[in-house]
PDB file of N, CA and C in Angstrom:
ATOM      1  N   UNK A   1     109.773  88.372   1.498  1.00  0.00           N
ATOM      2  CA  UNK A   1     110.234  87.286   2.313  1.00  0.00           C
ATOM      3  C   UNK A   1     111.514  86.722   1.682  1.00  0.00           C
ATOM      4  N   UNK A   2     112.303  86.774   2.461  1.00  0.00           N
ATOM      5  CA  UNK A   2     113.697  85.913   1.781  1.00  0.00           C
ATOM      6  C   UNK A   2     113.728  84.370   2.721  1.00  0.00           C
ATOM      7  N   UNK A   3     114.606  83.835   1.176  1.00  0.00           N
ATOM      8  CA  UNK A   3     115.306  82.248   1.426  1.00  0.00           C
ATOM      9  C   UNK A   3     115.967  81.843   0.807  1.00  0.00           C
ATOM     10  N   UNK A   4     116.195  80.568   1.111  1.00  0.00           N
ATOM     11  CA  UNK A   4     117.650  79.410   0.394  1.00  0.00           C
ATOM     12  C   UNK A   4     118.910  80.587   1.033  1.00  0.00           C
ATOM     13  N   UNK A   5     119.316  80.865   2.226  1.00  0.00           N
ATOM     14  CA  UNK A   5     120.103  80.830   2.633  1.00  0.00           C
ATOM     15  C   UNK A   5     120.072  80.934   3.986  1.00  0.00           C
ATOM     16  N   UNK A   6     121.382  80.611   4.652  1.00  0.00           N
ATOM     17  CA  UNK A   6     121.812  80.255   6.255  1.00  0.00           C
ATOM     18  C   UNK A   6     122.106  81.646   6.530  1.00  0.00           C
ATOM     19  N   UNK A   7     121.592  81.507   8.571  1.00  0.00           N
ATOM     20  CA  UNK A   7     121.877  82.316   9.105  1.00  0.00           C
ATOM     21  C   UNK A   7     122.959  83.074   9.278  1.00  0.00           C
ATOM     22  N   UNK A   8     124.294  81.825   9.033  1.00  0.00           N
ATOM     23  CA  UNK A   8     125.627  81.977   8.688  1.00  0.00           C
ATOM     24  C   UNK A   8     125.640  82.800   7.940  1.00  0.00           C
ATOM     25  N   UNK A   9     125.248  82.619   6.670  1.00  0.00           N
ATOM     26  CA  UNK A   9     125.497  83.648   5.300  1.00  0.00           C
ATOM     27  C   UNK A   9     125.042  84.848   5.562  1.00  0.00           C
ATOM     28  N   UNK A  10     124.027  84.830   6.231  1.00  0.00           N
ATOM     29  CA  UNK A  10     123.423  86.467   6.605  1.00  0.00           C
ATOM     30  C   UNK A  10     123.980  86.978   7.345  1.00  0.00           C
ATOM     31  N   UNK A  11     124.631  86.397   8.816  1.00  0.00           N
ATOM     32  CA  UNK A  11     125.625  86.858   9.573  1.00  0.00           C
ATOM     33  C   UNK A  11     127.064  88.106   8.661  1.00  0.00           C
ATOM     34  N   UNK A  12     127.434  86.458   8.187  1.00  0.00           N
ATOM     35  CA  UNK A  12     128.407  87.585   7.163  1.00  0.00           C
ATOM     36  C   UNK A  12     128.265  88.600   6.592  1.00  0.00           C
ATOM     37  N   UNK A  13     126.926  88.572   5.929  1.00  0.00           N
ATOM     38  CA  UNK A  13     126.715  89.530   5.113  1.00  0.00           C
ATOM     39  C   UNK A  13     126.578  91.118   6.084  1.00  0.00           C
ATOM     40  N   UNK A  14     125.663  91.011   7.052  1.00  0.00           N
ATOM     41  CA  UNK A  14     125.893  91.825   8.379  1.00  0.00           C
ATOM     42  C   UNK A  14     127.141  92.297   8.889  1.00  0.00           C
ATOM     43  N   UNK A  15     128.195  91.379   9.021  1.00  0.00           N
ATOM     44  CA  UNK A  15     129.241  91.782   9.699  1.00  0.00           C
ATOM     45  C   UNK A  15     130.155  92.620   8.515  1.00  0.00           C
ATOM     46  N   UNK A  16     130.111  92.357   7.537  1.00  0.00           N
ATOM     47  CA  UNK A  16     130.865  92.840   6.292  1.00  0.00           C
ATOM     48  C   UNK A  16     130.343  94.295   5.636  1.00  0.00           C
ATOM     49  N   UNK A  17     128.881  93.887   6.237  1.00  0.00           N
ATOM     50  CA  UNK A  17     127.981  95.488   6.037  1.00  0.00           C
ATOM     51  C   UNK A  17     128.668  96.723   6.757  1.00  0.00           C
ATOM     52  N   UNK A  18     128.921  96.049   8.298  1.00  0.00           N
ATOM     53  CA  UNK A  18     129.132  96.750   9.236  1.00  0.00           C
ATOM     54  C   UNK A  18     130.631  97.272   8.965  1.00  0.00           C
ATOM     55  N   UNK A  19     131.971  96.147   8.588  1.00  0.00           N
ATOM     56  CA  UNK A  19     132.871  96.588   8.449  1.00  0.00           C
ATOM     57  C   UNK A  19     132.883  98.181   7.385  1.00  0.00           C
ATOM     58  N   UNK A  20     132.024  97.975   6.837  1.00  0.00           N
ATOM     59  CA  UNK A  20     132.115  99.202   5.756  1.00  0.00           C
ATOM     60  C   UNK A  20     132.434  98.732   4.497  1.00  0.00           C
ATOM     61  N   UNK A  21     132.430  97.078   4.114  1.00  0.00           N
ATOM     62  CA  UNK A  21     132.694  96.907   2.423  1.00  0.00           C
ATOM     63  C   UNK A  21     131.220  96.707   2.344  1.00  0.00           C
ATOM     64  N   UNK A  22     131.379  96.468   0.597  1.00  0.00           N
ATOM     65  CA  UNK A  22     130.604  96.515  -0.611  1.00  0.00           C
ATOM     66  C   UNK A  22     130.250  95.061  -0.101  1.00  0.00           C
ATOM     67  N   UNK A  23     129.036  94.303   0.409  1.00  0.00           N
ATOM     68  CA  UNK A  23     128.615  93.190   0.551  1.00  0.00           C
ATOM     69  C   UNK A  23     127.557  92.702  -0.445  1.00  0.00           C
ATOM     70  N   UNK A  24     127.860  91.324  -0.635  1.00  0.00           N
ATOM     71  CA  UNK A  24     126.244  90.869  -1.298  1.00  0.00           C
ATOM     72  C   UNK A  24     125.649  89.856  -0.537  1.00  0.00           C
ATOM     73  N   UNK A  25     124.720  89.593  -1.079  1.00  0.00           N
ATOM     74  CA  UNK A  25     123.739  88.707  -0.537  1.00  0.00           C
ATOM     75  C   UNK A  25     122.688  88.175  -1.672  1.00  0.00           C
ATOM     76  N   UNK A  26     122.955  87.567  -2.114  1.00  0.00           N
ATOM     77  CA  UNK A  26     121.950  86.619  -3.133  1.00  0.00           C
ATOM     78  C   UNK A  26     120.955  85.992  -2.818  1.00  0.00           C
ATOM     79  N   UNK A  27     119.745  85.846  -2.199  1.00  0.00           N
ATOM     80  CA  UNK A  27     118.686  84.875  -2.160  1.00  0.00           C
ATOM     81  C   UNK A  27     117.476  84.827  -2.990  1.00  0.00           C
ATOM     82  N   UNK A  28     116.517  83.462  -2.752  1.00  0.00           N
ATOM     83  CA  UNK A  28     115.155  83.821  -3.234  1.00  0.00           C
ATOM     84  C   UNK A  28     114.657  84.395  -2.149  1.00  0.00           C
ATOM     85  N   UNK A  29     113.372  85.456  -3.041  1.00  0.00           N
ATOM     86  CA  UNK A  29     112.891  86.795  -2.643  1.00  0.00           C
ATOM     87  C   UNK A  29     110.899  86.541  -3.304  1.00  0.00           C
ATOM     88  N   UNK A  30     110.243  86.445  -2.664  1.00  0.00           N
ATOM     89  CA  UNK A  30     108.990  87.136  -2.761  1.00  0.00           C
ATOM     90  C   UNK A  30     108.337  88.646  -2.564  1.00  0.00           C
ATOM     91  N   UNK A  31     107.774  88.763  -3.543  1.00  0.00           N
ATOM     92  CA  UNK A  31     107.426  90.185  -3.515  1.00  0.00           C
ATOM     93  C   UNK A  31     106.275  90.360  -4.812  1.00  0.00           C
ATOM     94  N   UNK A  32     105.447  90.535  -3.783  1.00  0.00           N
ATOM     95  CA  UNK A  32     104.069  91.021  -4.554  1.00  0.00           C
ATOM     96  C   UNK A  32     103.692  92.042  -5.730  1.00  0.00           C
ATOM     97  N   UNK A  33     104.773  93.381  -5.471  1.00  0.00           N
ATOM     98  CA  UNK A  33     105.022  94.070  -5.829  1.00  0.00           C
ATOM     99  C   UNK A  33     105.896  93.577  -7.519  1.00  0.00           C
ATOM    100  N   UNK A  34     106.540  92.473  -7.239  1.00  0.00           N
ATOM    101  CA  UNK A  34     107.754  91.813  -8.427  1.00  0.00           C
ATOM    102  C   UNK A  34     107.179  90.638  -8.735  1.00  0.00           C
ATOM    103  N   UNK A  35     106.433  90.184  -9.277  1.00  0.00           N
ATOM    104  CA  UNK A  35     105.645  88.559  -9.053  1.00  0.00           C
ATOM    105  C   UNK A  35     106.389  88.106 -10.139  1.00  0.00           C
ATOM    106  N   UNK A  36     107.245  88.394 -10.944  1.00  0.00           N
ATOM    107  CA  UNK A  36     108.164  87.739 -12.182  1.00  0.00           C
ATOM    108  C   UNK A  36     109.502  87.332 -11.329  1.00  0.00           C
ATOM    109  N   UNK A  37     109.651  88.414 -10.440  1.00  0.00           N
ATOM    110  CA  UNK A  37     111.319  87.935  -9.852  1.00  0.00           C
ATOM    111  C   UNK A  37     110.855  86.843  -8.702  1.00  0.00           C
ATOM    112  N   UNK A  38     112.284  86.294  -8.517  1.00  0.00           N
ATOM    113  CA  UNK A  38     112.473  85.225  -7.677  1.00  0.00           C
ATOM    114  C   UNK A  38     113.301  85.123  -6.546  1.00  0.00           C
ATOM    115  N   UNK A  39     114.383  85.857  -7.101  1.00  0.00           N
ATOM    116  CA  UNK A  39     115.611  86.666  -6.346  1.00  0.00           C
ATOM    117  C   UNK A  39     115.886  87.942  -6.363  1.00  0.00           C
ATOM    118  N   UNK A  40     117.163  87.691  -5.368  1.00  0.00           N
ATOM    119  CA  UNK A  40     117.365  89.436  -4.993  1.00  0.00           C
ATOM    120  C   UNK A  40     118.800  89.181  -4.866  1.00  0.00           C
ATOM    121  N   UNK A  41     119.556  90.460  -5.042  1.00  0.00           N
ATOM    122  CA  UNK A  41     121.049  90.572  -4.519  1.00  0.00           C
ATOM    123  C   UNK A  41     121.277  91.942  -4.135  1.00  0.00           C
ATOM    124  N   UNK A  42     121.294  91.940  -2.381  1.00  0.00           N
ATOM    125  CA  UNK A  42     121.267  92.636  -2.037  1.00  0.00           C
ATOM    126  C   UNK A  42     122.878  93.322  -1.637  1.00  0.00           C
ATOM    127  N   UNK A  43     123.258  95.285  -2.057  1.00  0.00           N
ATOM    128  CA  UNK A  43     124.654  95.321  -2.451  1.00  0.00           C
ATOM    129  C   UNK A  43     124.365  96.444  -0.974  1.00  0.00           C
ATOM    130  N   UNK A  44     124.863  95.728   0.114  1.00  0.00           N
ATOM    131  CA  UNK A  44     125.011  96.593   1.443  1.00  0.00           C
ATOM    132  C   UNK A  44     126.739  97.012   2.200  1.00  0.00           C
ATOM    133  N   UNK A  45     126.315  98.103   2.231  1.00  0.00           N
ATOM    134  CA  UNK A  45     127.721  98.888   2.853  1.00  0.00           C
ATOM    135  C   UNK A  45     127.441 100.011   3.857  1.00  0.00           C
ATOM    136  N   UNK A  46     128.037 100.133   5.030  1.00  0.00           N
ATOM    137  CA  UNK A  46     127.735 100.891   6.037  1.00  0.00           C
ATOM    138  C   UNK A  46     127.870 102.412   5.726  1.00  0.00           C
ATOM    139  N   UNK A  47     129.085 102.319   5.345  1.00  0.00           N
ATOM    140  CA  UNK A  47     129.575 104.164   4.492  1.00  0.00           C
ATOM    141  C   UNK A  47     128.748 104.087   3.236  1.00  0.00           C
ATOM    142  N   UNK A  48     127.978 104.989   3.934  1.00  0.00           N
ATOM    143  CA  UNK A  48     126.772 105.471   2.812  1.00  0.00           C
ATOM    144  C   UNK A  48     127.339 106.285   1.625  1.00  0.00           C
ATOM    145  N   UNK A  49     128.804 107.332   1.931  1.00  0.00           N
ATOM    146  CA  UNK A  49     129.173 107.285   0.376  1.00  0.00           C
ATOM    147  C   UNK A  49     129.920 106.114  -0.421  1.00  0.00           C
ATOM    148  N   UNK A  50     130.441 105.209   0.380  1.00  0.00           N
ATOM    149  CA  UNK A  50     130.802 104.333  -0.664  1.00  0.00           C
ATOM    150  C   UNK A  50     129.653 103.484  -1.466  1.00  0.00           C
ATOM    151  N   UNK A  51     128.564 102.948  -0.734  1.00  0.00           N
ATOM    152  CA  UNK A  51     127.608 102.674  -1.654  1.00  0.00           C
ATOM    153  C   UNK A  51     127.149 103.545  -2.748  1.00  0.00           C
ATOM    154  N   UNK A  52     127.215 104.858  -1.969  1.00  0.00           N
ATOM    155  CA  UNK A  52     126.629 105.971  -3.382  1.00  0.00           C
ATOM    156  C   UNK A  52     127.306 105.371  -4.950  1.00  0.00           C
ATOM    157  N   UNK A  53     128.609 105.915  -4.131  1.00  0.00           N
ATOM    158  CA  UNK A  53     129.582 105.304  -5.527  1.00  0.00           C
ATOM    159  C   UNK A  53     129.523 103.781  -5.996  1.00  0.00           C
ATOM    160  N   UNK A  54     129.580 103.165  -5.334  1.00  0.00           N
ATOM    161  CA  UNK A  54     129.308 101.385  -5.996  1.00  0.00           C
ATOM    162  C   UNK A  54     128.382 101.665  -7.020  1.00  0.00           C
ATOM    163  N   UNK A  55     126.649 102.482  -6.902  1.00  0.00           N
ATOM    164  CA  UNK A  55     125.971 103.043  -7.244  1.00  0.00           C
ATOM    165  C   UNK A  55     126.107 103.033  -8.754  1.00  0.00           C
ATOM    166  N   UNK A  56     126.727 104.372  -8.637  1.00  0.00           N
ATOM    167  CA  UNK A  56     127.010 105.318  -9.766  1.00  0.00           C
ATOM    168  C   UNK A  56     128.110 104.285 -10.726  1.00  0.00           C
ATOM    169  N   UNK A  57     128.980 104.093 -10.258  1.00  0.00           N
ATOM    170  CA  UNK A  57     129.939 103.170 -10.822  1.00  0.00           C
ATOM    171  C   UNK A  57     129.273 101.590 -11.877  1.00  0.00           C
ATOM    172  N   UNK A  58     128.294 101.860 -11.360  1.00  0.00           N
ATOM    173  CA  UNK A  58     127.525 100.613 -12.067  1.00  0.00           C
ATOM    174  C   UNK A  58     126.358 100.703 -12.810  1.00  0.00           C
ATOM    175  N   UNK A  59     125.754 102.784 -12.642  1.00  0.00           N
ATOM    176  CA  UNK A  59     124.888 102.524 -13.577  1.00  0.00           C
ATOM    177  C   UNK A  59     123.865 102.699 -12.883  1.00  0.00           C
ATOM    178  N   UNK A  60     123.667 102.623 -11.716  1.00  0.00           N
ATOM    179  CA  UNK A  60     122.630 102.498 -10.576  1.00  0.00           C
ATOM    180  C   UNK A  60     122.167 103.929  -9.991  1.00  0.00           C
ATOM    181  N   UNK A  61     120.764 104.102  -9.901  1.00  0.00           N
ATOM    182  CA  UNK A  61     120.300 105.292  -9.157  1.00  0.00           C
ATOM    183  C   UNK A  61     120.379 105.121  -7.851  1.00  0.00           C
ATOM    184  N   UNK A  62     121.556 105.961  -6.992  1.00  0.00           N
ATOM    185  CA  UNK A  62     121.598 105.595  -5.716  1.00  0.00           C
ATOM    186  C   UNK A  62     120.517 106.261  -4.771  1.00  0.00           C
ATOM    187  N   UNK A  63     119.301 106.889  -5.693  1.00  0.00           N
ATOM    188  CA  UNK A  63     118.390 107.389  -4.690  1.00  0.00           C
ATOM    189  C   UNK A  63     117.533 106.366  -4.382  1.00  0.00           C
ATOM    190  N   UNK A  64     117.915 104.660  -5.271  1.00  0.00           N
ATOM    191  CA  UNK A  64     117.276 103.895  -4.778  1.00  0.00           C
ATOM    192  C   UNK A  64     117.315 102.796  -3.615  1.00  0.00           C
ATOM    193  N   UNK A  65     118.849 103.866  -3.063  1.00  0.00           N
ATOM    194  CA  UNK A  65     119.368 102.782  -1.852  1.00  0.00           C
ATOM    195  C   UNK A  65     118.392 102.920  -0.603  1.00  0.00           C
ATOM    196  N   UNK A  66     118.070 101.753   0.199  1.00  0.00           N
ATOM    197  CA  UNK A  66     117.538 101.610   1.417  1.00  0.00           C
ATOM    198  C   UNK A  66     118.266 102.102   2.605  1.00  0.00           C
ATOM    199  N   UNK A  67     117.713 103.078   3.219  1.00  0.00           N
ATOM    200  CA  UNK A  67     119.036 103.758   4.094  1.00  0.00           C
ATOM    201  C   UNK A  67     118.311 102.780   5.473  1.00  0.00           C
ATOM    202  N   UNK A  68     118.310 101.762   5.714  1.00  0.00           N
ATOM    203  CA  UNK A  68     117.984 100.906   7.203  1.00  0.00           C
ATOM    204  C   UNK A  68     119.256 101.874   7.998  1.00  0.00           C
ATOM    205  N   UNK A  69     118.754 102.081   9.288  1.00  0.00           N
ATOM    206  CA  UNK A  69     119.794 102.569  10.309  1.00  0.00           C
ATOM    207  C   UNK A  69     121.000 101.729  10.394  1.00  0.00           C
ATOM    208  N   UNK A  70     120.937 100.011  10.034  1.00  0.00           N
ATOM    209  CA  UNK A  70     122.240  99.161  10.124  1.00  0.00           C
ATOM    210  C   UNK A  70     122.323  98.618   9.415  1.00  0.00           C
ATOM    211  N   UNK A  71     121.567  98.363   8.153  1.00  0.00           N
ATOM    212  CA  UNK A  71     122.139  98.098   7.117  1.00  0.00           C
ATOM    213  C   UNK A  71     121.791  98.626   5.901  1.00  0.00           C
ATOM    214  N   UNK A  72     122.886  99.392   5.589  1.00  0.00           N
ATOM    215  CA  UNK A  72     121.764 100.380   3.964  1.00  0.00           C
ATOM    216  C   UNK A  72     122.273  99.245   3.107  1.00  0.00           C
ATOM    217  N   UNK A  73     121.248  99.317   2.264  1.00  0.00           N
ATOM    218  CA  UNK A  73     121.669  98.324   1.197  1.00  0.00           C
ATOM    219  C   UNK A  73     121.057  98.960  -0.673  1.00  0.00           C
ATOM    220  N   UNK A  74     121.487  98.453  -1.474  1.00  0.00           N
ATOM    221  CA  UNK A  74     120.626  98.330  -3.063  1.00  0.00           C
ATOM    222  C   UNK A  74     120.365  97.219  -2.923  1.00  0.00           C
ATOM    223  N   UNK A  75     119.010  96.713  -3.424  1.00  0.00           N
ATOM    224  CA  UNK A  75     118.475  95.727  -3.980  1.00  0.00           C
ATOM    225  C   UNK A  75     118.992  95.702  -5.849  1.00  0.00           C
ATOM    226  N   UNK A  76     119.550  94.872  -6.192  1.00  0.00           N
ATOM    227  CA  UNK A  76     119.432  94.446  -7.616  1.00  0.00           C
ATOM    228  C   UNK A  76     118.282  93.035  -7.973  1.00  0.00           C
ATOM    229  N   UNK A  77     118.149  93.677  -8.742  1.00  0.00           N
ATOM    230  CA  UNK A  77     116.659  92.373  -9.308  1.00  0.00           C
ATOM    231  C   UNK A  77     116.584  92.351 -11.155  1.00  0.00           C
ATOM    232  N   UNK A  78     116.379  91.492 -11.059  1.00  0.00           N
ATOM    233  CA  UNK A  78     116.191  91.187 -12.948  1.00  0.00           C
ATOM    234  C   UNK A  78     117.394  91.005 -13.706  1.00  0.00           C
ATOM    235  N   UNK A  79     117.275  91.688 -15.162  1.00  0.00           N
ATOM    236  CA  UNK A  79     118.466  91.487 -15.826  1.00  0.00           C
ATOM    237  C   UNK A  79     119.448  92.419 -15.247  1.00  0.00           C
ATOM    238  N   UNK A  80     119.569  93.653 -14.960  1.00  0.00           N
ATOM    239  CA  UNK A  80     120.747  94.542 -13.969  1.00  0.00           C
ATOM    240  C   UNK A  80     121.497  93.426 -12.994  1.00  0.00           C
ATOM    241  N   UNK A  81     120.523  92.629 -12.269  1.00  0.00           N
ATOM    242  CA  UNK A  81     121.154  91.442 -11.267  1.00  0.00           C
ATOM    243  C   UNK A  81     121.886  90.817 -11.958  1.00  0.00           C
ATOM    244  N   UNK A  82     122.245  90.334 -12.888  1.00  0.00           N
ATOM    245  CA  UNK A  82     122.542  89.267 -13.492  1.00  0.00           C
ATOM    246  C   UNK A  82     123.715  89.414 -13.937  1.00  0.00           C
ATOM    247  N   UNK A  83     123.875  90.585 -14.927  1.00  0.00           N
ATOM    248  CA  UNK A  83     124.246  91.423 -15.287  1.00  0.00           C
ATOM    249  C   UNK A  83     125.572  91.885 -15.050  1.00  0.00           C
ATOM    250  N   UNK A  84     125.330  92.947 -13.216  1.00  0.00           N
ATOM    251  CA  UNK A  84     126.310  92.747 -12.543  1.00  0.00           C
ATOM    252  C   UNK A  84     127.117  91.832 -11.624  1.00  0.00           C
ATOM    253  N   UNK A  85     126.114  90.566 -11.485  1.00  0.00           N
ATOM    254  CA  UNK A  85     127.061  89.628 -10.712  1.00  0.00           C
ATOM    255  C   UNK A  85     127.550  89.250 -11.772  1.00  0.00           C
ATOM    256  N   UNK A  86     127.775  88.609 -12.847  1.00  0.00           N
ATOM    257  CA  UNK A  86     128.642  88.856 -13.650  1.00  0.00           C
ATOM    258  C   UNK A  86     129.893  89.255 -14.153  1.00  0.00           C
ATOM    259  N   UNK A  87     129.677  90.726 -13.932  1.00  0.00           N
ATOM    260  CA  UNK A  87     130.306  91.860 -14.177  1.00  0.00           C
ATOM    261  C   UNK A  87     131.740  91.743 -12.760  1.00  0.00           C
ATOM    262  N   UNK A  88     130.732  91.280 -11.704  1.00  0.00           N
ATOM    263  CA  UNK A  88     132.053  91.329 -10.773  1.00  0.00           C
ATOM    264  C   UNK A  88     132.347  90.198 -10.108  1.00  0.00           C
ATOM    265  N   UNK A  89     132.082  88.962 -10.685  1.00  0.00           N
ATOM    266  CA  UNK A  89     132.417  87.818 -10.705  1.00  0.00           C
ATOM    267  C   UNK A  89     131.742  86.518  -9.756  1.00  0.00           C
ATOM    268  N   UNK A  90     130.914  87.386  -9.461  1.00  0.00           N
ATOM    269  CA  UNK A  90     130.242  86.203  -8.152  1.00  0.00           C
ATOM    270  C   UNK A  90     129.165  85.377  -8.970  1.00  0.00           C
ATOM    271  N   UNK A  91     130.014  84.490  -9.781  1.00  0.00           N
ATOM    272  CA  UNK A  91     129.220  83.522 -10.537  1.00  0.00           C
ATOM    273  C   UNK A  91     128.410  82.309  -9.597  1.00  0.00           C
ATOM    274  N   UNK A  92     128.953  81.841  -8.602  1.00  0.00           N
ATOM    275  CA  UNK A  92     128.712  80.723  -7.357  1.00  0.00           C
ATOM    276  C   UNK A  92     127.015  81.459  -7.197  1.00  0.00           C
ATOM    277  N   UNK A  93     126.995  82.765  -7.193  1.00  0.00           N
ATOM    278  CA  UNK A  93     125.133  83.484  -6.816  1.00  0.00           C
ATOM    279  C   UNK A  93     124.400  82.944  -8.387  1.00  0.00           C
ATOM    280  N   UNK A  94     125.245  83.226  -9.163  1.00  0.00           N
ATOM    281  CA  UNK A  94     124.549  82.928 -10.659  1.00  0.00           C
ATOM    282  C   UNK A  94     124.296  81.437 -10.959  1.00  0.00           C
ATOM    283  N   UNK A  95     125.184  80.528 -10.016  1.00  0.00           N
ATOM    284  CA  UNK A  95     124.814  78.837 -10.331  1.00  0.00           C
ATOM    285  C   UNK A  95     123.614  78.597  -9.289  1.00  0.00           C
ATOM    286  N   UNK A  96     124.039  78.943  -8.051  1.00  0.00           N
ATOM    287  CA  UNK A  96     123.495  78.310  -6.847  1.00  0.00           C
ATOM    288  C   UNK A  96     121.882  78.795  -7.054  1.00  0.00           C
ATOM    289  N   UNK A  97     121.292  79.984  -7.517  1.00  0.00           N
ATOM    290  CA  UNK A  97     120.431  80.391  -7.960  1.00  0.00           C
ATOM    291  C   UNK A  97     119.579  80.516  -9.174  1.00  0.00           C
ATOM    292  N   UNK A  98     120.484  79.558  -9.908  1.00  0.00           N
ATOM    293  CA  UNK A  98     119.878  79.224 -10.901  1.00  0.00           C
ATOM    294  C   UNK A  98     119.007  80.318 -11.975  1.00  0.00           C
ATOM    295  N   UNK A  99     120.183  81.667 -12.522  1.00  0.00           N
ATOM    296  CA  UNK A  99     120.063  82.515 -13.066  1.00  0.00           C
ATOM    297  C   UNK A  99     120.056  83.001 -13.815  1.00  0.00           C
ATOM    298  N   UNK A 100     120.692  81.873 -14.389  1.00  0.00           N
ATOM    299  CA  UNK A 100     121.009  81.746 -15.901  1.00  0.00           C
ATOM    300  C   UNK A 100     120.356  80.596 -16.676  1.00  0.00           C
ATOM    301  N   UNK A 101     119.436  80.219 -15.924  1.00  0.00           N
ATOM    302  CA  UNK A 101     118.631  79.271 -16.785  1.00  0.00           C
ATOM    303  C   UNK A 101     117.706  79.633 -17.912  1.00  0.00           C
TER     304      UNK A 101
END
């Protein structure tokens, strides 16, 4: 189940999927499966090889991308999440989410 964000923000994140860039999406995330995590940052791009490569470029097994028919995405979770938002500057996901606490 995702939250703490607007339809707005998801919109974007959709439309930016669709354009074919490297999108994120930061929210809190439940998951039964993850009962330590809280969040998610989800790294969606329509051209399925450019995600490959975002992928690889970061370290990431891209056999773990979600191929959805409209939006493939990676999930990042844990310290890797952190990690790479970081790494590529989207600190505003690292405050607003409180990730670094």
């Amino acid at each position: 189940m995702a939250f703490g964000i607007s339809r707005a923000e998801l919109n974007e994140w959709k439309q930016a999927v669709r354009r074919g860039e490297i999108a994120f999406l930061t929210h809190y995330w439940l998951d039964p499966r993850f009962p330590e995590m809280k969040t998610v940052t989800k790294v969606g791009c329509a051209d399925p090889d450019k995600l490959v490569e975002w992928c690889s470029q970061h370290g990431l097994n891209p056999a773990y991308i979600h191929n959805r028919a409209a939006f493939p995405h990676f999930d990042l979770i844990g310290p890797r999440q952190i990690e790479i938002l970081q790494q590529i500057g989207l600190h505003d996901h690292l405050e607003r989410f409180r990730l670094l606490d």
